[in-house]
N, C-alpha and C. Protein backbone atom coordinates (compact mmCIF):
# COMPACT_ATOMS: atom_id res chain seq x y z
N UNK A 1 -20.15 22.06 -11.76
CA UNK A 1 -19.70 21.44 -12.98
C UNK A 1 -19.37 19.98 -12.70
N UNK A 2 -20.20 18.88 -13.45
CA UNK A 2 -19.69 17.52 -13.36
C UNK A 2 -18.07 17.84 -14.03
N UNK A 3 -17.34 16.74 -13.43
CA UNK A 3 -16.04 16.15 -14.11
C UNK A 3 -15.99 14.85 -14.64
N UNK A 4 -16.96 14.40 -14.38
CA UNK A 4 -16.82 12.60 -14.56
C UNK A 4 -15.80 11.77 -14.70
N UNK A 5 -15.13 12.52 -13.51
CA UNK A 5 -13.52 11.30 -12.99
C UNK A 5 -14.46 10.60 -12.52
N UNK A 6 -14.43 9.28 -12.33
CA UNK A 6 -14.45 8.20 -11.56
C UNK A 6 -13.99 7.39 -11.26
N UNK A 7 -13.86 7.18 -9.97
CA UNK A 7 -12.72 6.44 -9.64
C UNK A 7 -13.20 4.89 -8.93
N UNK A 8 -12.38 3.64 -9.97
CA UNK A 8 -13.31 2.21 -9.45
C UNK A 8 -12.42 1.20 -8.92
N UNK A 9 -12.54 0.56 -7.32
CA UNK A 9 -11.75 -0.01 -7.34
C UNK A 9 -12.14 -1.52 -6.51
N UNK A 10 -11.81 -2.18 -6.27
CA UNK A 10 -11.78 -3.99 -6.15
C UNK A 10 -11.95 -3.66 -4.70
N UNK A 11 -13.32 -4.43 -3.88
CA UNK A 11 -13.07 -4.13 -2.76
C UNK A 11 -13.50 -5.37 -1.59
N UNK A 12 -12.99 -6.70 -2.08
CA UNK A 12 -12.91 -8.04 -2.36
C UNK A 12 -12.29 -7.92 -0.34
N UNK A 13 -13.38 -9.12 0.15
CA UNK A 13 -13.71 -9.08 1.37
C UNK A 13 -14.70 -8.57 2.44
N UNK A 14 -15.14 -7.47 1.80
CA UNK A 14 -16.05 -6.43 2.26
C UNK A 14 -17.85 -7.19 2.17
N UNK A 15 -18.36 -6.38 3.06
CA UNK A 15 -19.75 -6.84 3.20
C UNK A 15 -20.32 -5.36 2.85
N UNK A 16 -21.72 -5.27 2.58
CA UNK A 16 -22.51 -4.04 3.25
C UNK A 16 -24.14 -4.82 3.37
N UNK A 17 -24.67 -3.39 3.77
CA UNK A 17 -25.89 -4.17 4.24
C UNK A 17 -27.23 -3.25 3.82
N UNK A 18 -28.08 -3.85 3.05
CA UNK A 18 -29.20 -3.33 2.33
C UNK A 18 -30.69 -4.21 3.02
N UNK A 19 -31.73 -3.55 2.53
CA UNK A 19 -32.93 -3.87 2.25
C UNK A 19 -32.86 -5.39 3.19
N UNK A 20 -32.35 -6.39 2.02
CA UNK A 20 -32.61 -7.81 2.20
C UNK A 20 -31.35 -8.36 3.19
N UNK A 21 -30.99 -7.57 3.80
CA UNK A 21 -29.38 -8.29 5.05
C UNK A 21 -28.08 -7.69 4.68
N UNK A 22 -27.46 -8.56 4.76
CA UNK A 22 -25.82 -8.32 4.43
C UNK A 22 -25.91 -9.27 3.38
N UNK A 23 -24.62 -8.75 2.34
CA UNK A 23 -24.43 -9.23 1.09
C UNK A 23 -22.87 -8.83 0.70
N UNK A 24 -22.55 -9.49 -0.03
CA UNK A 24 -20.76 -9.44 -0.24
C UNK A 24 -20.90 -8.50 -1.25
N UNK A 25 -19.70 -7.08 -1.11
CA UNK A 25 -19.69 -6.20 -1.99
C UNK A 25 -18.24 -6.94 -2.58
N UNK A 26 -18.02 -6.11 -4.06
CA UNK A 26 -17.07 -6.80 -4.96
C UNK A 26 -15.87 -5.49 -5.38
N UNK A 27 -16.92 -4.57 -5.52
CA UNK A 27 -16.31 -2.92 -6.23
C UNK A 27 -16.85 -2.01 -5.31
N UNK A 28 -16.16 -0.57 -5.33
CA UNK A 28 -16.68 0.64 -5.03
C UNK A 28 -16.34 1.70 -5.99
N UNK A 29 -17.03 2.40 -6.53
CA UNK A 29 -17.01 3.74 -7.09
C UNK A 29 -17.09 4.84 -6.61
N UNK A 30 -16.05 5.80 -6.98
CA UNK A 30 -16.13 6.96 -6.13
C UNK A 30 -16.14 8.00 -7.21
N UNK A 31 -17.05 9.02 -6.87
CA UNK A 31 -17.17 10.67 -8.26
C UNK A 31 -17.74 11.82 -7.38
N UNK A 32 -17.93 12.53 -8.54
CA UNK A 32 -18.22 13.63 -7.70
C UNK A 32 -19.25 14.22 -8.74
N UNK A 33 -20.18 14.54 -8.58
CA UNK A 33 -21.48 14.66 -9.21
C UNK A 33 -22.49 15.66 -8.39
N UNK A 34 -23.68 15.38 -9.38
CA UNK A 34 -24.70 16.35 -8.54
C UNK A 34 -25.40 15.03 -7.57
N UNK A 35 -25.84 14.92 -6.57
CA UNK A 35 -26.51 14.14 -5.32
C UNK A 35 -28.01 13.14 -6.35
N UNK A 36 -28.48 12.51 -5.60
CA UNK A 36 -29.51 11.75 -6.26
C UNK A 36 -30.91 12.63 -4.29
N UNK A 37 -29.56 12.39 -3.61
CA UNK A 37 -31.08 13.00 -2.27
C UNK A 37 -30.44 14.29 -1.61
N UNK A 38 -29.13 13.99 -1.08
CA UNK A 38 -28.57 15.25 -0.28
C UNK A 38 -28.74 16.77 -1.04
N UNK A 39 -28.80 17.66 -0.31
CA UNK A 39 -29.31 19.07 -0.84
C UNK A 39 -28.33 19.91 -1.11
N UNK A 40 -26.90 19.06 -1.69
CA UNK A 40 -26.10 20.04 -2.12
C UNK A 40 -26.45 20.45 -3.50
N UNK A 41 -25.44 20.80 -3.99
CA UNK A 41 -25.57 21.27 -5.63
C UNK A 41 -24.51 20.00 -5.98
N UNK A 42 -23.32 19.41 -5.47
CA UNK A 42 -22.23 18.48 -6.17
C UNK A 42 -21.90 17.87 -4.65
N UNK A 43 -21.92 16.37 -4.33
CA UNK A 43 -21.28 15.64 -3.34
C UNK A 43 -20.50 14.67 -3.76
N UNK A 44 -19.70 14.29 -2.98
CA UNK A 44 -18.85 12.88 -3.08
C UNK A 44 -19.69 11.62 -3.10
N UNK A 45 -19.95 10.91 -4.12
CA UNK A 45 -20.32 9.93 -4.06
C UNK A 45 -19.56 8.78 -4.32
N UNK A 46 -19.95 7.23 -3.20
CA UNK A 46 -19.83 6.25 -2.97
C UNK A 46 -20.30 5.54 -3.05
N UNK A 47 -20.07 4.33 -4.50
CA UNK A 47 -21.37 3.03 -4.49
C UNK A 47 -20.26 2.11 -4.38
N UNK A 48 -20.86 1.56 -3.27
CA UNK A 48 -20.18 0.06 -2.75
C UNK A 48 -21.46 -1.16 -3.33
N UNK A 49 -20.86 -1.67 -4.00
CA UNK A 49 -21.83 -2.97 -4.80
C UNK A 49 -21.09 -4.24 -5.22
N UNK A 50 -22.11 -4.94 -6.11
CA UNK A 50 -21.82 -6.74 -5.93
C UNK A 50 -22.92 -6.42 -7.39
N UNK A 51 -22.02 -5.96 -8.44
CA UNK A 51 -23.00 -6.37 -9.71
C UNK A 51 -23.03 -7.30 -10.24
N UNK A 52 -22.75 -8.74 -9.91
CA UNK A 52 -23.04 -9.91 -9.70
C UNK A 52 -24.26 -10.71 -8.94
N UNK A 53 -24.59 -9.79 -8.07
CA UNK A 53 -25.69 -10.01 -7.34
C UNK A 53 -27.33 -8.86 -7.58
N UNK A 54 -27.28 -8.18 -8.67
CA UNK A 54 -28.09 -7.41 -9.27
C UNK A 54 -27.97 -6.27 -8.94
N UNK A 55 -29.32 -5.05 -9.23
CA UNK A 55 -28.65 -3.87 -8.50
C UNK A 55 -29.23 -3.75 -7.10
N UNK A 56 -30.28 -4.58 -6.43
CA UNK A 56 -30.21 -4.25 -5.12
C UNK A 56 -28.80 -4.53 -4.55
N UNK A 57 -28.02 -4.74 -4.95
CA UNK A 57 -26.61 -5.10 -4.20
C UNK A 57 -26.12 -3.89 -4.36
N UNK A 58 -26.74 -2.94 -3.51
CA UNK A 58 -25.59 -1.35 -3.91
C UNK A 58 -25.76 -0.69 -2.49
N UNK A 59 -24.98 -0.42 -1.78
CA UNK A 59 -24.82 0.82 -1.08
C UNK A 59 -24.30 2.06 -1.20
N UNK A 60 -24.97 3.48 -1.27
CA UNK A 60 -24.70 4.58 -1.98
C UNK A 60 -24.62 5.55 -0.84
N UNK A 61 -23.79 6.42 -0.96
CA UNK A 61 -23.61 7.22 0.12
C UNK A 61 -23.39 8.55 -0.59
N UNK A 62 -23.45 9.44 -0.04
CA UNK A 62 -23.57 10.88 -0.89
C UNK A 62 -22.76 12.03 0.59
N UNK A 63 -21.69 12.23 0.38
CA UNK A 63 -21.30 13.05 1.21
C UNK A 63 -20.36 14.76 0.50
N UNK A 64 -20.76 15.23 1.70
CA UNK A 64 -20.34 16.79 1.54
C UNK A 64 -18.71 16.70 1.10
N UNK A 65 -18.04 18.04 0.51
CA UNK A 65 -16.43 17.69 0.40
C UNK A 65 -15.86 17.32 2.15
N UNK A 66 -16.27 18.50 3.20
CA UNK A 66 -16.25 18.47 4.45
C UNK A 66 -16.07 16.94 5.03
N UNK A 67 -17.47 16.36 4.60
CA UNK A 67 -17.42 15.30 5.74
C UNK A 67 -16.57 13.98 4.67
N UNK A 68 -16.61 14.45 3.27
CA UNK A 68 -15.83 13.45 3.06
C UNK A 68 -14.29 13.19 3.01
N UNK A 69 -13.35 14.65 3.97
CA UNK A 69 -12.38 14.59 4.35
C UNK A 69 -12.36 14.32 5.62
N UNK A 70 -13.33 14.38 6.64
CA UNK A 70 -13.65 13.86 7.80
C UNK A 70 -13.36 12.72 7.82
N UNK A 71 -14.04 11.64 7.18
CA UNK A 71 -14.56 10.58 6.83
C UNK A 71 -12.84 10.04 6.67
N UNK A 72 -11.96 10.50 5.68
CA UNK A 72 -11.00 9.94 5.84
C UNK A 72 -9.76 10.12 6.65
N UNK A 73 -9.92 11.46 7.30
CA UNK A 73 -8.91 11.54 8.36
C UNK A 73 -9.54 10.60 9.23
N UNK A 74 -10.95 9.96 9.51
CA UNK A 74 -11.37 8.72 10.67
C UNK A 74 -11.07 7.67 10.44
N UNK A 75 -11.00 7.59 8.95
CA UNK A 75 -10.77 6.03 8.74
C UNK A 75 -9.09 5.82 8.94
N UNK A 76 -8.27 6.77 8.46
CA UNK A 76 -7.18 6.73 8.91
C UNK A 76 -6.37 6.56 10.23
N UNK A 77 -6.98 7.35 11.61
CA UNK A 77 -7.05 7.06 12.66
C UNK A 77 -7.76 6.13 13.16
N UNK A 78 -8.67 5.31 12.92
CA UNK A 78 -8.90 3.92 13.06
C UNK A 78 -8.06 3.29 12.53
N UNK A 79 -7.74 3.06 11.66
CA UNK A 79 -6.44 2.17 10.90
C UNK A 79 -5.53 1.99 11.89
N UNK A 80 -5.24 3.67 12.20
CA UNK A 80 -3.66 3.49 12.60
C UNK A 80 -3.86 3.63 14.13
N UNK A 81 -4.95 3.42 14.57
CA UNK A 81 -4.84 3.18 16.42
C UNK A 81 -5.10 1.71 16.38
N UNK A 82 -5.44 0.43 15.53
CA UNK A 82 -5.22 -0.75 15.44
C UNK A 82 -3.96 -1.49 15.45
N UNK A 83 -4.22 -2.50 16.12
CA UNK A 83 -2.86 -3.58 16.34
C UNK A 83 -2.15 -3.80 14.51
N UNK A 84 -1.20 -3.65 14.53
CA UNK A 84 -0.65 -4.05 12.85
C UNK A 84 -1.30 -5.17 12.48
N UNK A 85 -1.79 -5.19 11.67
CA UNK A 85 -2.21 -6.04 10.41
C UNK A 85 -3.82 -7.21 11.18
N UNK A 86 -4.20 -6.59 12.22
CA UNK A 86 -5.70 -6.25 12.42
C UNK A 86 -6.65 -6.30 11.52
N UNK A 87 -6.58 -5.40 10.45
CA UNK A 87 -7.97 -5.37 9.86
C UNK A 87 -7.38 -4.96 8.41
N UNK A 88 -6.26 -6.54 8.69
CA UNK A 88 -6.10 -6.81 6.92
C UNK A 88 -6.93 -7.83 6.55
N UNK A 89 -6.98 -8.02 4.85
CA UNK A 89 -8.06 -9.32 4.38
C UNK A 89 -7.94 -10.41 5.00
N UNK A 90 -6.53 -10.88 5.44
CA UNK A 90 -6.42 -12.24 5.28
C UNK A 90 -6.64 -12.96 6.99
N UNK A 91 -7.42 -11.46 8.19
CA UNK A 91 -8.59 -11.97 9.23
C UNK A 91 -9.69 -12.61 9.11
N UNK A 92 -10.09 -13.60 10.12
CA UNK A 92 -11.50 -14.02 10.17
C UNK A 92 -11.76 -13.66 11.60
N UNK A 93 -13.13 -13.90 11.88
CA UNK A 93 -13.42 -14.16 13.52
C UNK A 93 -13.75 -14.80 13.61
């Protein structure tokens, strides 16, 4: 069963990388739907984009419920095995 929560949020700093290089993403959307490739029946989906920059500016990711609690217990333990305030916006290299 779709729900069509979606959830959109500002993701100002961020890059991703398509087709034509790297390109500055602006937003990400997150739902839960039926897949466009993965062979579930309903995955977590993720479009990280720059609809300012057309729609090749999209990175789409399609993950299982599984790996998309994976996914954030890792990002969380990356976070939090980093030096404080590491891999806040206001870094450059």
């Amino acid at each position: 069963m779709c729900t069509y929560v979606t959830e959109k949020i500002e993701v100002d700093g961020s890059s991703g990388k398509g087709p034509q290089g790297w390109f500055p993403l602006s937003h990400a959307t997150v739902y839960v739907d039926h897949p466009v490739h993965a062979p579930q029946e309903h995955t977590l989906n993720i479009d990280f984009i720059n609809p300012a920059a057309g729609p090749a500016a999209r990175v789409a990711v399609e993950l299982t419920e599984e790996s998309a609690l994976a996914l954030i217990d890792a990002i969380r333990a990356a976070l939090a095995s980093a030096p404080p305030g590491l891999a806040s916006a206001g870094q450059h290299r």
